[in-house]
Protein backbone atom coordinates (compact mmCIF):
# COMPACT_ATOMS: atom_id res chain seq x y z
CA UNK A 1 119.38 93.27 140.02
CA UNK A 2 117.71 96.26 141.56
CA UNK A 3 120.19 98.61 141.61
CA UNK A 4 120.23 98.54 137.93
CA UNK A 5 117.02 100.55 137.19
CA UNK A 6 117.83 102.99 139.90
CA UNK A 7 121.19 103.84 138.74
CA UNK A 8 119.09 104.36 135.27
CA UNK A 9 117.29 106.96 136.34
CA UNK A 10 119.53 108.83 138.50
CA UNK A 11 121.63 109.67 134.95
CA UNK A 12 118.99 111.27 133.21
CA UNK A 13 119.29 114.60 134.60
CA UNK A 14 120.82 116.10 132.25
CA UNK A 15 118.41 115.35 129.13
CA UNK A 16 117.10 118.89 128.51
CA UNK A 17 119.61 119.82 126.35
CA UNK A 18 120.08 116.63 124.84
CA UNK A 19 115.53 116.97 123.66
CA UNK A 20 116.52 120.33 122.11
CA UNK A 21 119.16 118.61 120.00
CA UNK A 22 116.89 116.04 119.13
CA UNK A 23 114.39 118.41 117.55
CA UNK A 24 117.34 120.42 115.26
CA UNK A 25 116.97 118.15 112.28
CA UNK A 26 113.67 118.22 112.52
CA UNK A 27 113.52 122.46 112.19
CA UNK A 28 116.13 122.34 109.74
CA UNK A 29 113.39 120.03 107.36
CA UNK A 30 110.85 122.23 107.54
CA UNK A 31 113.31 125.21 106.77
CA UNK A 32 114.33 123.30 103.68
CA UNK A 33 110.83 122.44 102.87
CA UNK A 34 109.55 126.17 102.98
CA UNK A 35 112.45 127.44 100.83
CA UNK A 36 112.53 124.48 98.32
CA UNK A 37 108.11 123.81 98.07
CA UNK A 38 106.04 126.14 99.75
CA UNK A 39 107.60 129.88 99.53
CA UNK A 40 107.80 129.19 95.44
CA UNK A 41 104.23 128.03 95.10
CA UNK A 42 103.28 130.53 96.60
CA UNK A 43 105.06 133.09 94.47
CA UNK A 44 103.78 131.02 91.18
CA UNK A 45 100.54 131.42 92.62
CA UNK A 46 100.28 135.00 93.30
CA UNK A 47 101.99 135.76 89.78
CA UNK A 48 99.11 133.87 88.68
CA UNK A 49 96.33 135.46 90.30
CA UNK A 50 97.47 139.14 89.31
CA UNK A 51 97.95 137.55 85.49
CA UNK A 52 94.93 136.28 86.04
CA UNK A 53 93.17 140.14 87.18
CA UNK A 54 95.43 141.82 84.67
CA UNK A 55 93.09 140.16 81.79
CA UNK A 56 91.31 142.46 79.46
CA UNK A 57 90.05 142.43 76.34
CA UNK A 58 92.10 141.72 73.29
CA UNK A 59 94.49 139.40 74.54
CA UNK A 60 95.08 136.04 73.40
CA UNK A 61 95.01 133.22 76.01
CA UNK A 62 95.62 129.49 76.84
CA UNK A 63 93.21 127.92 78.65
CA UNK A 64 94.71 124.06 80.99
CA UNK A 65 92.00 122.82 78.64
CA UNK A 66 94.53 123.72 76.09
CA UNK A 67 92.08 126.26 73.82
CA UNK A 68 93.87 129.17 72.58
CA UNK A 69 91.51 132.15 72.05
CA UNK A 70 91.18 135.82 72.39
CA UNK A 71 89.47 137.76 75.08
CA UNK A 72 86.38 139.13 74.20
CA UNK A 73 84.67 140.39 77.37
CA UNK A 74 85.86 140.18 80.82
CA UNK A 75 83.00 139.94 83.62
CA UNK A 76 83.24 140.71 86.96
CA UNK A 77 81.62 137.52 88.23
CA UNK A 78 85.11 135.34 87.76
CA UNK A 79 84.43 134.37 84.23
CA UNK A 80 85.89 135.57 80.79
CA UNK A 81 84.14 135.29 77.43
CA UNK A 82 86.48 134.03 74.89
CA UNK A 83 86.22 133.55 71.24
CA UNK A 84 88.15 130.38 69.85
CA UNK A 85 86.91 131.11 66.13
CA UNK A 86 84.61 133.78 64.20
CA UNK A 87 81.70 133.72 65.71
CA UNK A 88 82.27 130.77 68.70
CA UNK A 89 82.72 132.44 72.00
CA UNK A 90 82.62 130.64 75.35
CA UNK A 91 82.46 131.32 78.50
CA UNK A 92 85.39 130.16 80.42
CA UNK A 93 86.32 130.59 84.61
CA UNK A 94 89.39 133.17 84.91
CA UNK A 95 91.50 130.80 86.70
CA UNK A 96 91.64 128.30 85.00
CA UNK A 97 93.33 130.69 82.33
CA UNK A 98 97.31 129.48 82.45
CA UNK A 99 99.28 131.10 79.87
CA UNK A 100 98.46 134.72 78.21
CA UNK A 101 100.08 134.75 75.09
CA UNK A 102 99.82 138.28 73.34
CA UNK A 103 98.87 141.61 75.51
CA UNK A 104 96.96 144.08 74.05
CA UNK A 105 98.28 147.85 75.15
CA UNK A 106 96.14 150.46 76.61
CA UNK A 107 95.07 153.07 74.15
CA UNK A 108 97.78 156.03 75.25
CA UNK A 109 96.59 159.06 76.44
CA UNK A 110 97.23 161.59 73.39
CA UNK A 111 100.38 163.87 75.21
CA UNK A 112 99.77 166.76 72.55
């Protein structure tokens, strides 16, 4: 009866290894879970933010509220003005800007 839990213990010398191999599936999920989740959200995210600083005036946007509109003056306080018809402009945060629709080009320098 008492040699039982002695002969127990005398066996587990050799777990060291055997806690490493324990923790392999666990590395290998968070190695999928960076590759598959986190490393392309954070791509879609930093497209979005230089999108987002790339904004000037002219160009026609979708806002996640789902208003299309043009660009009518960019401030440097985070917001955008937007017109969504003659006349109606709004002010409207530059993040929450998801889709630009038409750029407008830079006026090119005259080469002549």
């Amino acid at each position: 009866m008492f040699a039982t839990p002695a002969y127990a213990q005398a066996a587990g010398g050799a777990g060291g290894v055997a806690a490493f191999g324990q923790f392999i599936p666990l590395i290998l999920i968070f190695a999928i879970m960076y590759f598959l989740l986190i490393r392309p959200q954070q791509k879609k995210a930093k497209e979005h933010r230089a999108m987002v600083e790339a904004l000037r005036r002219g160009d026609q946007v979708i806002t996640q509220g789902g208003i299309i509109g043009k660009v009518s003056h960019v401030r440097e306080d985070g917001e955008v003005e937007v017109e969504i018809a003659t006349g109606v402009k709004v002010r409207v945060v530059k993040s929450t800007i998801t889709t630009v629709l038409s750029k407008t080009e830079p006026a090119a320098a005259n080469s002549n």
